[in-house]
Protein backbone atom coordinates (compact mmCIF):
# COMPACT_ATOMS: atom_id res chain seq x y z
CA UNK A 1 0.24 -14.47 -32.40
CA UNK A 2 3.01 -13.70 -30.13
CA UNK A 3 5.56 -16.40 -30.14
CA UNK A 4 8.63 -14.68 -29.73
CA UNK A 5 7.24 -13.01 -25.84
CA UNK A 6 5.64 -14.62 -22.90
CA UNK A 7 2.08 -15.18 -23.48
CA UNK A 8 -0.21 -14.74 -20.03
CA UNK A 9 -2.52 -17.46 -19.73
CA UNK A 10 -4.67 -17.79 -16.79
CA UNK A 11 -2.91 -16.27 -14.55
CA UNK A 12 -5.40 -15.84 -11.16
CA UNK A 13 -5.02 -12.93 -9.50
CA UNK A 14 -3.66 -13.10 -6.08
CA UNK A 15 -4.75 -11.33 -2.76
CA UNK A 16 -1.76 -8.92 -3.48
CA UNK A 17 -2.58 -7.84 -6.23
CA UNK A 18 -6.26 -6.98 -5.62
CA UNK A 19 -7.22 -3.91 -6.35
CA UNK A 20 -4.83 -3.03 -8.62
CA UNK A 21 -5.56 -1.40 -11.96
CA UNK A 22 -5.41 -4.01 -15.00
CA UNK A 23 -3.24 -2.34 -17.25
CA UNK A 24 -0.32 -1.91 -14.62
CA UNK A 25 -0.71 -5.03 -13.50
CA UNK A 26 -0.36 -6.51 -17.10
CA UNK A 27 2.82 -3.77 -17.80
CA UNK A 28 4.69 -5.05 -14.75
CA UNK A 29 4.28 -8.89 -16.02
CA UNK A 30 5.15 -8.57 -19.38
CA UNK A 31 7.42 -6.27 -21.90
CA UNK A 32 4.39 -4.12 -22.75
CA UNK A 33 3.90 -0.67 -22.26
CA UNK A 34 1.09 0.69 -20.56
CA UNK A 35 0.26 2.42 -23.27
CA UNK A 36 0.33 -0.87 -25.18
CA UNK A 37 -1.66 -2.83 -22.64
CA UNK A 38 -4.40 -0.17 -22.54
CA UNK A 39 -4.38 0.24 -26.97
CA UNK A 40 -5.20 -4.08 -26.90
CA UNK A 41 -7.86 -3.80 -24.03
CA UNK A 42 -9.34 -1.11 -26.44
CA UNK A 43 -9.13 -3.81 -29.26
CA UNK A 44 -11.11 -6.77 -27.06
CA UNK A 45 -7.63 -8.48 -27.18
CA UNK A 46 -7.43 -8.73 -23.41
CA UNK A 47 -9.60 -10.77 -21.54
CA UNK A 48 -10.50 -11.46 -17.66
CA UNK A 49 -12.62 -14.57 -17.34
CA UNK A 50 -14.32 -15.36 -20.81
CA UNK A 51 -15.10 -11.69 -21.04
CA UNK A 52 -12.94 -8.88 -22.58
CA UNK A 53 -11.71 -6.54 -20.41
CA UNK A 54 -13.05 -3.12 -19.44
CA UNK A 55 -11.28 0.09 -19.67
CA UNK A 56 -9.90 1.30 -16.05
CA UNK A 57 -10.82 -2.41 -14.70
CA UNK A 58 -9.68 -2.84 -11.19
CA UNK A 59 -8.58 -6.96 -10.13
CA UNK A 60 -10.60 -9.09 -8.13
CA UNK A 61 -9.52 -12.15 -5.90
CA UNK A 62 -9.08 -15.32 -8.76
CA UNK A 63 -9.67 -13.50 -11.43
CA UNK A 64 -8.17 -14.96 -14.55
CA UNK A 65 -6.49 -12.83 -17.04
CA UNK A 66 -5.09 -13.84 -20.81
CA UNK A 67 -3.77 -11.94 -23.80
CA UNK A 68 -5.67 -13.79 -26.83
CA UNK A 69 -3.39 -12.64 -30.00
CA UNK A 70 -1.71 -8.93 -30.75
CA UNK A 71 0.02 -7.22 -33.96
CA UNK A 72 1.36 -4.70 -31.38
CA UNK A 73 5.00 -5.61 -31.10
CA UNK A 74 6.24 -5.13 -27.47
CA UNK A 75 9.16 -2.68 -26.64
CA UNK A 76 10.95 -1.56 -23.50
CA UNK A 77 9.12 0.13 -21.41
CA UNK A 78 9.29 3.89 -20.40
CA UNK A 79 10.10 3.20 -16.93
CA UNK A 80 11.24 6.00 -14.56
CA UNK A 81 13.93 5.71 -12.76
CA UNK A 82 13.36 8.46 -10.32
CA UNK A 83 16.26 9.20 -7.90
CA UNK A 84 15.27 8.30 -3.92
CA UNK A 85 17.31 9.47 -1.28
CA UNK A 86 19.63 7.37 0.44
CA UNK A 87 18.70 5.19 3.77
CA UNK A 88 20.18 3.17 6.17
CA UNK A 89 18.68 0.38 7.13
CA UNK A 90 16.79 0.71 10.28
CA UNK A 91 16.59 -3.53 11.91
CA UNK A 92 14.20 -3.03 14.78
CA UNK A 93 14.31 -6.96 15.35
CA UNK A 94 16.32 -9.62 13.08
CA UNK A 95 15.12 -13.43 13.24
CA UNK A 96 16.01 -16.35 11.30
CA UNK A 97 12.13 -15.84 9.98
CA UNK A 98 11.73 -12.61 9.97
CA UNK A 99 12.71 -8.96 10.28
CA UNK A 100 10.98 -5.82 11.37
CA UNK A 101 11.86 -2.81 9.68
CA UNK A 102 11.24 0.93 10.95
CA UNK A 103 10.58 2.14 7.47
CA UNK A 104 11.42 5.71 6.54
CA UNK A 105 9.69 8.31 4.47
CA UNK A 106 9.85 9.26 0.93
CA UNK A 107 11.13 5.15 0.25
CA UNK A 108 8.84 3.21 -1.39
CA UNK A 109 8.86 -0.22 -0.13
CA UNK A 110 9.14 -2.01 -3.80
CA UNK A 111 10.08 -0.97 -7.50
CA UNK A 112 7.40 0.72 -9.44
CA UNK A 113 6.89 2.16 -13.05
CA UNK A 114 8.50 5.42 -11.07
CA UNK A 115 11.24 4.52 -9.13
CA UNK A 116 13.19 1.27 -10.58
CA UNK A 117 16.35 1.17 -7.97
CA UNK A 118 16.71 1.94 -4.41
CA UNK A 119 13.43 0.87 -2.50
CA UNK A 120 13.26 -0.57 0.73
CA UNK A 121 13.01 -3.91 -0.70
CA UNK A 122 16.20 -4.20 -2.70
CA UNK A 123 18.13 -2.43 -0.23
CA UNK A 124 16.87 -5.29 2.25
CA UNK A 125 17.49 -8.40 -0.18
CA UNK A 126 21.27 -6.47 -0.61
CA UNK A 127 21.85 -7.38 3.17
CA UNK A 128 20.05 -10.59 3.54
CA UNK A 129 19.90 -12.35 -0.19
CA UNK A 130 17.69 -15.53 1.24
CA UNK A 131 14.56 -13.30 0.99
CA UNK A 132 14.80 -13.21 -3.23
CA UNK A 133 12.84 -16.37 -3.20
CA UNK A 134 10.25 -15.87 -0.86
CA UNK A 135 6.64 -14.90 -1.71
CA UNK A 136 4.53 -14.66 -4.60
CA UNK A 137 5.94 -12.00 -6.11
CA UNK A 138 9.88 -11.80 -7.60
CA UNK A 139 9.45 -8.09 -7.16
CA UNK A 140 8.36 -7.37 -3.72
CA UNK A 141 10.32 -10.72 -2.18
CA UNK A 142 8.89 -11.20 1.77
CA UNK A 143 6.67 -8.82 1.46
CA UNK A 144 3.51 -9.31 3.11
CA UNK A 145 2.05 -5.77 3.82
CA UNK A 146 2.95 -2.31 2.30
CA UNK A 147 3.16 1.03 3.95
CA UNK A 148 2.39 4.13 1.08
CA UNK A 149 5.57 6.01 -0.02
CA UNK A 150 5.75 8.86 2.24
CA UNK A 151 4.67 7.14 5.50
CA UNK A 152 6.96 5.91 7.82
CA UNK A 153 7.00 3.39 10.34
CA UNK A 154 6.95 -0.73 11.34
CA UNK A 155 7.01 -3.03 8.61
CA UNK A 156 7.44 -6.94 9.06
CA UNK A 157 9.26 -8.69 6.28
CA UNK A 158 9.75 -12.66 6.06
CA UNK A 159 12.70 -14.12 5.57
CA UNK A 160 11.24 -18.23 4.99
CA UNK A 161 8.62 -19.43 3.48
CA UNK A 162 6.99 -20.95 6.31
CA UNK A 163 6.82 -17.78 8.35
CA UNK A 164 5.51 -15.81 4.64
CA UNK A 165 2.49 -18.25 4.42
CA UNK A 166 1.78 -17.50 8.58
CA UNK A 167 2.21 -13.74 8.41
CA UNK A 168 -0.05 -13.85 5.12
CA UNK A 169 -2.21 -15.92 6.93
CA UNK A 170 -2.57 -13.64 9.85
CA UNK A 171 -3.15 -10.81 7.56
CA UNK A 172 -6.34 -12.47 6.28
CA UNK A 173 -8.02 -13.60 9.40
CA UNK A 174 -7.21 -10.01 10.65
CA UNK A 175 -4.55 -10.84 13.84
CA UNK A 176 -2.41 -8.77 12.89
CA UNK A 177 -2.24 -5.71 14.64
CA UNK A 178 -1.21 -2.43 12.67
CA UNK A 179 -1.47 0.68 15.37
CA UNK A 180 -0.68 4.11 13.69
CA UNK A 181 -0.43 7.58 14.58
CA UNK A 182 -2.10 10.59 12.23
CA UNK A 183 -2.28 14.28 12.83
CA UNK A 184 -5.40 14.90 10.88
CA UNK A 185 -7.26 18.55 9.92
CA UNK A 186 -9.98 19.42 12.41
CA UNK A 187 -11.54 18.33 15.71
CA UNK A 188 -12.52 15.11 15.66
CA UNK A 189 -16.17 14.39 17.14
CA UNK A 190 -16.56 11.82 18.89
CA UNK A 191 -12.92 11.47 20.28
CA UNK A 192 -13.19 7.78 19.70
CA UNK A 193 -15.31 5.45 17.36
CA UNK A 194 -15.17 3.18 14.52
CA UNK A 195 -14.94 4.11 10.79
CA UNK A 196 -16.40 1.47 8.56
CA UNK A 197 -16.84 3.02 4.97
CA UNK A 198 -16.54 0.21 2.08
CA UNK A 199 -13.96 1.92 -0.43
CA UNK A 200 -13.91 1.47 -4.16
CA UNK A 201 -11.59 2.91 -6.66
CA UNK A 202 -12.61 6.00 -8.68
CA UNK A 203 -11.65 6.53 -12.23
CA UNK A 204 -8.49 8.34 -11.20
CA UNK A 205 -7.21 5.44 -9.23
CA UNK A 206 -7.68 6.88 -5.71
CA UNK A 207 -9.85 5.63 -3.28
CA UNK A 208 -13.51 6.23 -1.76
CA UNK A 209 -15.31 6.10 0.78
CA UNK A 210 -19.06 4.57 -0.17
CA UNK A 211 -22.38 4.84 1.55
CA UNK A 212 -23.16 1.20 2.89
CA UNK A 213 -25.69 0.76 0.82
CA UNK A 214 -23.05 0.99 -2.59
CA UNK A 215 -20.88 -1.84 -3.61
CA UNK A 216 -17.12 -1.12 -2.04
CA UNK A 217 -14.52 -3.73 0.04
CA UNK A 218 -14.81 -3.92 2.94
CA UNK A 219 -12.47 -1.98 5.65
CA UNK A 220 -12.77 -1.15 9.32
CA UNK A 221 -10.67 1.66 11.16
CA UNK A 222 -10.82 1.94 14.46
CA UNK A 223 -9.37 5.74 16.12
CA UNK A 224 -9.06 7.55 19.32
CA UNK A 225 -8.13 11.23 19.78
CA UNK A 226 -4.79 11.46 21.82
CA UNK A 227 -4.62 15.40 21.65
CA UNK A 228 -6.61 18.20 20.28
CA UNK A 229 -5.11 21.42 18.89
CA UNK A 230 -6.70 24.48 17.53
CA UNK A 231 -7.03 23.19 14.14
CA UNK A 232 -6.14 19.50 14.28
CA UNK A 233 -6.52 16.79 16.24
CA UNK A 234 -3.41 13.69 16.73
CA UNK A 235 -5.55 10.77 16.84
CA UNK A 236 -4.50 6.60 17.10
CA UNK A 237 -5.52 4.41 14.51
CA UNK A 238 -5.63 0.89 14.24
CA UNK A 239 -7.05 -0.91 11.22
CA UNK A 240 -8.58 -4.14 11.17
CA UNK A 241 -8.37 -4.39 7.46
CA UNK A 242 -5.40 -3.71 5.07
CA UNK A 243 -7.21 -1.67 2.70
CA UNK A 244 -5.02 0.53 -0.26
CA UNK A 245 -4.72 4.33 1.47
CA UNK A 246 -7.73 2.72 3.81
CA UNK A 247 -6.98 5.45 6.51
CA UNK A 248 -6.36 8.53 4.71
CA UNK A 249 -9.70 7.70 2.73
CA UNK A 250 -11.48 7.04 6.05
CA UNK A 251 -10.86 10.34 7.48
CA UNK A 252 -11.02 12.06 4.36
CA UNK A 253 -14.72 10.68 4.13
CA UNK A 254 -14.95 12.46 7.65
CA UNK A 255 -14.05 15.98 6.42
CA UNK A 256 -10.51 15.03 8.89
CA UNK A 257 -8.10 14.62 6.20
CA UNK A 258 -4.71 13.62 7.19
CA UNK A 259 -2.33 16.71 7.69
CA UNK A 260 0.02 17.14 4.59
CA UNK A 261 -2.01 14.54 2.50
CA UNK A 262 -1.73 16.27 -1.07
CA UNK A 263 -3.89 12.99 -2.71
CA UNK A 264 -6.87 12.88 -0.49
CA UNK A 265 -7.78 16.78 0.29
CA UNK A 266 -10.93 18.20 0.45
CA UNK A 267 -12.45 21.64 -0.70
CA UNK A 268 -13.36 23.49 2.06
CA UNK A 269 -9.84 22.09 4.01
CA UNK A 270 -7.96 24.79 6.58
CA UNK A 271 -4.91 24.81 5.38
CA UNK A 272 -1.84 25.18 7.13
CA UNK A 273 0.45 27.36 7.24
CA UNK A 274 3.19 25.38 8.21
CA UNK A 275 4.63 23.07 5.33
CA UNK A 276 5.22 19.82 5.87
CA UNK A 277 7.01 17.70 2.94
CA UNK A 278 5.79 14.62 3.49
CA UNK A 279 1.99 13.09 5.19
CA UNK A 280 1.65 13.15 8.81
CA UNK A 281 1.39 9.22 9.05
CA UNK A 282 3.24 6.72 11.31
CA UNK A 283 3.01 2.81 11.62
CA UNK A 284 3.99 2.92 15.40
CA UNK A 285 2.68 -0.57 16.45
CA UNK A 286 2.92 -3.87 14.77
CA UNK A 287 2.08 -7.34 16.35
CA UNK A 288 1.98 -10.61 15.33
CA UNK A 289 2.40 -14.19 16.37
CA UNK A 290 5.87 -15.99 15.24
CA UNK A 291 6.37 -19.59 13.96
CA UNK A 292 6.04 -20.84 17.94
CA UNK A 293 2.66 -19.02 17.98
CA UNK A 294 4.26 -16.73 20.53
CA UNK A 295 2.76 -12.64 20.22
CA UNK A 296 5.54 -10.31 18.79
CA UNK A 297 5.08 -6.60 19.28
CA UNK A 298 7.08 -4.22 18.48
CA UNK A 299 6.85 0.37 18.90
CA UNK A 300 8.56 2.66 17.59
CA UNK A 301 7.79 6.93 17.93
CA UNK A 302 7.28 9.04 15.32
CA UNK A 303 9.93 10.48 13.72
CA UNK A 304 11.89 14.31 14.24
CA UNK A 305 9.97 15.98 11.39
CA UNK A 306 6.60 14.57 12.79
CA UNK A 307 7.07 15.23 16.68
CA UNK A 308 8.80 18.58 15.13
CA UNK A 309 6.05 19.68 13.46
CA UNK A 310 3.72 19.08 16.60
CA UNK A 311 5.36 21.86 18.48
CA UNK A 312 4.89 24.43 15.99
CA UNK A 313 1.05 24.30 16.21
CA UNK A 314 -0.86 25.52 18.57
């Protein structure tokens, strides 16, 4: 039995980690490997429920997960510690409750089996400390919604409690409003609509688009072409649901994958011939109501690479 480590008993899974793959979830909680973790789901010594867990199993809302009893003995874990660029801080508002952040690319906004030091998160909790105990999770303190690695833009992080619980709230009943901008491959028909694919992981992690009629989450994107160019189309996006990668799997289900998007391609895809380093993604809008219950909103443009870019296509 293990003794010596911390055993996880019953821990139910919480809204923020839904969706997320088993064994990482299980390598970031305890002194395993991933390797490790995977070797004792194998073995049947991993369970979710009463029932032992399945290879590539993806977490559900209150799911309870245990290790039962392992000879494996745990030992630090290969984490990479992959150098980010340096930032400065970009405050778009700063409240005793909260503070809205104009997040740039290539920062990820909280430490990962990749990059251990110098996301968005730590360099935030650097400048204001009071944030380290807020939340549910020790590693991604404040927190309550993610933007993807190499997509910039508007990011709301809480600084109490009180105000954590109402953003989280908000993000549940769906009043928060989340307003990007994409540049995406193609000429989008009709120039404005709904998208309302269910995704589901694949085995390789990403995510899918699914016919209605298959099982999938649910998620709701909602888009409007600003401008049409030869080969693309820059189109505004606002998402009613939070989903993982939710737009770039949306558009990717409608042959209009997002311009620079190296995860969620397709076949048959023009490519261009301009390079751009990093996805053609922007949070631009975010809104949400504050501890009075008064509406916050807050814009910010794309950045110089992005607008950049735009003028080099026709």
């Amino acid at each position: 039995m293990l003794k010596k480590y911390h055993m996880i008993k019953n821990i139910k899974v919480k809204t923020t980690n839904v969706g997320e793959r088993l064994d990482k979830f299980l390598a970031d909680k305890t002194k395993f490997s991933r390797s490790q973790i995977q070797k004792m789901i194998k073995e049947g010594l991993i369970l979710v429920g009463e029932k032992e867990a399945l290879p590539h199993y993806f977490l559900k809302i209150n799911d309870e997960v245990k290790i039962t009893s392992t000879k494996i003995t745990p030992t630090e874990k290969t984490i990479g510690n992959r150098s980010l660029p340096s930032f400065k801080l970009n405050i778009i508002s700063e409240t005793p409750d909260y503070l809205v952040i104009n997040k740039p690319a290539g920062i990820p906004v909280h430490p990962d089996e990749r990059y251990k030091t110098g996301t968005l998160i730590q360099e935030i909790a650097k400048k204001y400390p009071e944030i380290k105990k807020i939340g549910d999770d020790s590693t991604r303190p404040g927190v309550v919604h993610r933007l993807d690695k190499d997509v910039s833009g508007l990011m709301v992080v809480a600084r109490t409690k009180a105000m954590f619980d109402y953003l989280k709230n908000q993000f549940e009943e769906r009043k928060i409003k989340k307003e990007y901008l994409a540049l995406v491959n193609g000429q989008v028909q009709p120039t404005e609509g709904q998208i309302s694919f269910p995704l589901a992981r694949t085995k390789k992690g990403l995510m899918a688009a699914r016919p209605h009629n298959q099982e999938g989450r649910p998620a709701l994107t909602e888009y409007e072409v600003i401008k049409n160019f030869i080969n693309f189309s820059l189109v505004k996006v606002n998402i009613k649901t939070g989903r993982t990668h939710q737009i770039r799997a949306h558009f990717k289900a409608m042959n209009h994958p997002v311009v620079g998007d190296d995860l969620y391609k397709v076949r048959k895809q023009k490519t261009d011939k301009i390079p751009l380093e990093r996805i053609w993604l922007h949070a631009q809008t975010l809104g949400f109501y504050d501890l009075k219950n008064d509406w916050q909103e807050f814009t910010t443009e794309p950045p110089t690479e992005l607008t950049g870019y735009l003028k080099q296509i026709k």
